[in-house]
Protein backbone atom coordinates (compact mmCIF):
# COMPACT_ATOMS: atom_id res chain seq x y z
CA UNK A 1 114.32 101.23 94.76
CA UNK A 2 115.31 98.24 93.23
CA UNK A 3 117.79 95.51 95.38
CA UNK A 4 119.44 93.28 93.40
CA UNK A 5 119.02 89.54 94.65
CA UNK A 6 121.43 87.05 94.20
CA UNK A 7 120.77 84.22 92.06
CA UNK A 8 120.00 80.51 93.34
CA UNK A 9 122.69 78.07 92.77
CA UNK A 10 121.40 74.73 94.42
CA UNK A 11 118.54 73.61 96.50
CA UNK A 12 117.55 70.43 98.10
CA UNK A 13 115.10 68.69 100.59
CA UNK A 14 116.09 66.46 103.79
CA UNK A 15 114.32 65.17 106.61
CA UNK A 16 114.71 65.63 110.36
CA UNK A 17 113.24 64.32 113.69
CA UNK A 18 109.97 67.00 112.87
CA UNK A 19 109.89 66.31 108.93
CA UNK A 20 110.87 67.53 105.70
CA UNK A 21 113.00 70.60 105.60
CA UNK A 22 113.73 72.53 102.45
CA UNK A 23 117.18 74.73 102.03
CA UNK A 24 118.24 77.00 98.72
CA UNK A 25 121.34 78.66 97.99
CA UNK A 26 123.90 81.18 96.39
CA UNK A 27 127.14 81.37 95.90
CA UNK A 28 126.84 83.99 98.53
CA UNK A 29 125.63 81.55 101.34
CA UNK A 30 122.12 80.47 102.58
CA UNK A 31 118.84 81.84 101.16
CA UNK A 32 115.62 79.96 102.02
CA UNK A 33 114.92 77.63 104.68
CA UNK A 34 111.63 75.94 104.57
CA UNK A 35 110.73 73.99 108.25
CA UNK A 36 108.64 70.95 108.45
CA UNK A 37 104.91 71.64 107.86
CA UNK A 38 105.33 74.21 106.16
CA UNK A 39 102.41 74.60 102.77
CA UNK A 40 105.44 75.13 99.98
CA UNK A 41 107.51 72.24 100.92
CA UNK A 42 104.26 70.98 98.25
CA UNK A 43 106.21 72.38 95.56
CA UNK A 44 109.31 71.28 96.43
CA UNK A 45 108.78 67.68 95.72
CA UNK A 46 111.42 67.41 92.67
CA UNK A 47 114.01 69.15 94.85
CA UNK A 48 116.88 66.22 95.76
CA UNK A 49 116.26 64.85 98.84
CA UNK A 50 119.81 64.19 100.88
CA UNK A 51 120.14 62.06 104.01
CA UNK A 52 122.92 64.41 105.65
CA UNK A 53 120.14 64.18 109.10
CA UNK A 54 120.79 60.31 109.20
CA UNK A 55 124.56 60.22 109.14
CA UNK A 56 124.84 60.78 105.63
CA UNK A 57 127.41 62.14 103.95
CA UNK A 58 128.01 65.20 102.39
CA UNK A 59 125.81 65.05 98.88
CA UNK A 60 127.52 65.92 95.83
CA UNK A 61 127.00 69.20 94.50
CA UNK A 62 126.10 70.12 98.26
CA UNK A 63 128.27 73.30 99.43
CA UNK A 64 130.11 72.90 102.63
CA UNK A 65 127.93 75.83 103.84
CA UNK A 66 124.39 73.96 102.74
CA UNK A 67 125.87 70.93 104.47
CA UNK A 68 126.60 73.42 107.75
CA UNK A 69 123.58 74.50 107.87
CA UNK A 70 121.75 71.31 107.44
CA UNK A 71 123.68 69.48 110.15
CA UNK A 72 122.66 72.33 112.74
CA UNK A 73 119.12 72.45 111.67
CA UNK A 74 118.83 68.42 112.38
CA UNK A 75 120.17 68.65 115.45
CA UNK A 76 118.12 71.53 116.82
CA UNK A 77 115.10 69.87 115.11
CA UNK A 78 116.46 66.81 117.04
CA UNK A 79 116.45 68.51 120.53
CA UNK A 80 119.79 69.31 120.86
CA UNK A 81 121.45 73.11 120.87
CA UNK A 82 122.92 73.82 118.07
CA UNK A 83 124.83 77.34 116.94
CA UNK A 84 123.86 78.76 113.61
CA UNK A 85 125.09 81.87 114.03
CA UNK A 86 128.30 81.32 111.72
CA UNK A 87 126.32 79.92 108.54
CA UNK A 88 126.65 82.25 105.58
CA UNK A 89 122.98 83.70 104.91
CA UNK A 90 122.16 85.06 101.37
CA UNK A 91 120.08 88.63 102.40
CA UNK A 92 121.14 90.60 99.67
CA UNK A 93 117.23 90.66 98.27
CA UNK A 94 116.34 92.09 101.20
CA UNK A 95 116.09 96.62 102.20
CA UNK A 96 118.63 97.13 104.38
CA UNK A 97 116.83 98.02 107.09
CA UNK A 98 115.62 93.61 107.14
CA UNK A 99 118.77 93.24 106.66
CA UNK A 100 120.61 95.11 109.66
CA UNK A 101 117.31 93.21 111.67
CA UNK A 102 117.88 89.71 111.06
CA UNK A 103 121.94 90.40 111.41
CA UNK A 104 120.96 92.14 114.99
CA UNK A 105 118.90 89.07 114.96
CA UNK A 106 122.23 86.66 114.62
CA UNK A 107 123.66 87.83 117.81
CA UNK A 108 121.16 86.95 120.30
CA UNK A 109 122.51 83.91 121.76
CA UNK A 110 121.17 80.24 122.09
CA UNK A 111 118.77 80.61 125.42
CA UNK A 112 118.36 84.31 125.51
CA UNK A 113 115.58 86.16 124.20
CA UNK A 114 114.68 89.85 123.49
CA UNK A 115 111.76 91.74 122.76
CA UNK A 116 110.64 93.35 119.16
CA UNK A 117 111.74 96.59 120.59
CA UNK A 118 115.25 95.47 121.87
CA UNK A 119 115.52 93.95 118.60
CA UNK A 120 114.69 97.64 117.08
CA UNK A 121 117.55 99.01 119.37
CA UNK A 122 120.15 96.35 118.50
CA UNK A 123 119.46 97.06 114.73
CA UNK A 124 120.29 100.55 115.03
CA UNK A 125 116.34 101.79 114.49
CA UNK A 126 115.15 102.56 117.95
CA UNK A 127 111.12 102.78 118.11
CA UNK A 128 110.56 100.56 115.50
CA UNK A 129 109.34 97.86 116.82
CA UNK A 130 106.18 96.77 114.24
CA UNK A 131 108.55 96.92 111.64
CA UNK A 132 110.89 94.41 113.07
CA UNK A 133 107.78 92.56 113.22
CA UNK A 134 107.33 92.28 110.23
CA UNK A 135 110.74 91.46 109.01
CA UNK A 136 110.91 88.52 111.39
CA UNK A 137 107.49 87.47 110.44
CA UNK A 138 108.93 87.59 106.64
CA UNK A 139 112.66 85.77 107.87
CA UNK A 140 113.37 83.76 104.46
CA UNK A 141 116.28 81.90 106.47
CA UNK A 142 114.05 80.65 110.17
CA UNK A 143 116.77 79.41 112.76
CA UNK A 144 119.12 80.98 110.77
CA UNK A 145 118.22 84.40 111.94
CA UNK A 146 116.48 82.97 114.76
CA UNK A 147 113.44 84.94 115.14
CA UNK A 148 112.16 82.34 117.53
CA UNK A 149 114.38 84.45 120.43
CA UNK A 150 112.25 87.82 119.96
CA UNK A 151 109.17 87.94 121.90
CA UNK A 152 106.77 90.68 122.55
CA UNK A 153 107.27 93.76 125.04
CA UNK A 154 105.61 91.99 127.95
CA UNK A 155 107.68 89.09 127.76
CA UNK A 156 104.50 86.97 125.60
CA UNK A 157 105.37 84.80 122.75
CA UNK A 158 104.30 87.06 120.38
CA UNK A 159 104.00 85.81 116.79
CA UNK A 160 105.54 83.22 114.98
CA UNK A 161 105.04 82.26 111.08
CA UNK A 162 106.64 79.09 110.85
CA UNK A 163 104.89 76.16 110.73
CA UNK A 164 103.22 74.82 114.37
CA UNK A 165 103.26 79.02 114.99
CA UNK A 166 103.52 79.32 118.91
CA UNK A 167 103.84 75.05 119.63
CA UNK A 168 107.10 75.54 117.12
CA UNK A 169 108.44 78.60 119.13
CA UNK A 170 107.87 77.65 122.34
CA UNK A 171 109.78 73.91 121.15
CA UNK A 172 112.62 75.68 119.74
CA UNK A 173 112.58 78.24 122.83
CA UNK A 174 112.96 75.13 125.08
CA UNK A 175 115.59 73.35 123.43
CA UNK A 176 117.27 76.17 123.45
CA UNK A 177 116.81 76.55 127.10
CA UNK A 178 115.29 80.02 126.76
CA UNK A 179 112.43 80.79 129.38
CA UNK A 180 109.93 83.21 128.03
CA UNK A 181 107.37 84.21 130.60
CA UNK A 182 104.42 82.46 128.54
């Protein structure tokens, strides 16, 4: 089965408190977000780099949604709670069983958590657990869909893919004010 992705329209690099970020996007909304550390910001080095982080202004070219995003992702990177949930994300790419995860995903709020398997249930696909596992481990838009808030069943950090793996989780987890029981 083939899904039809959308097609990138802009992309650009910008720095926060923890480093270079990279974003890309549609005309849908949001489709890659890249966190600091991370091995392909490498091959993002001709992407324009804005300054939106250090009370720049909104780039030209820049969508209001990019800029959105961008502002929430320097402030959480920046230790300070910020709500993503409302930023347009591009999943269209994705089966539509990732994508009724990482939308399940979205409504877990700022400083609650849930396991892989409560994920599974709030995405409609009880007893699937590993496979939401996967599809967070494989999250194209991190903080976006915040796959940061899903831990394992015993209440354990789990995984995490992003860049700093369990440091970066547990960081985000605390900002947050979320209290996972390791």
């Amino acid at each position: 089965m083939t899904i039809e992705s959308s097609v990138m329209l802009g992309r650009c690099r910008f720095e926060t408190e923890l480093g270079t970020c990279g974003m890309a996007w549609s005309s849908v909304g949001i489709l890659r977000v890249i966190l600091p550390g991370d091995d392909r910001l490498n091959d993002l080095r001709g992407w324009p780099l804005i300054s939106l982080c250090s009370g720049g202004h909104s780039a030209v070219g820049i969508p209001l949604v990019a800029t959105q995003a961008i502002a929430g992702i320097c402030s959480l990177l920046a230790g300070r709670p910020a709500d993503l949930a409302a930023i347009t994300i591009d999943l269209s790419g994705k089966t539509s069983f990732s994508q009724r995860v990482s939308m399940a995903a979205r409504t877990i709020p700022a400083g609650r958590t849930t396991t892989y398997a409560g994920l599974a249930v709030l995405a409609g696909s009880p007893g699937s657990a590993r496979a939401v596992g996967q599809v967070m481990a494989r999250n194209p838009v991190p903080l976006l869909v915040p796959c940061h808030r899903v831990l394992g069943s015993n209440g354990a950090l789990g995984g995490f893919s992003a860049a700093g793996g369990l440091d970066t989780k547990r960081r985000l987890l605390a900002i947050e004010a979320a209290a996972p029981k390791r």
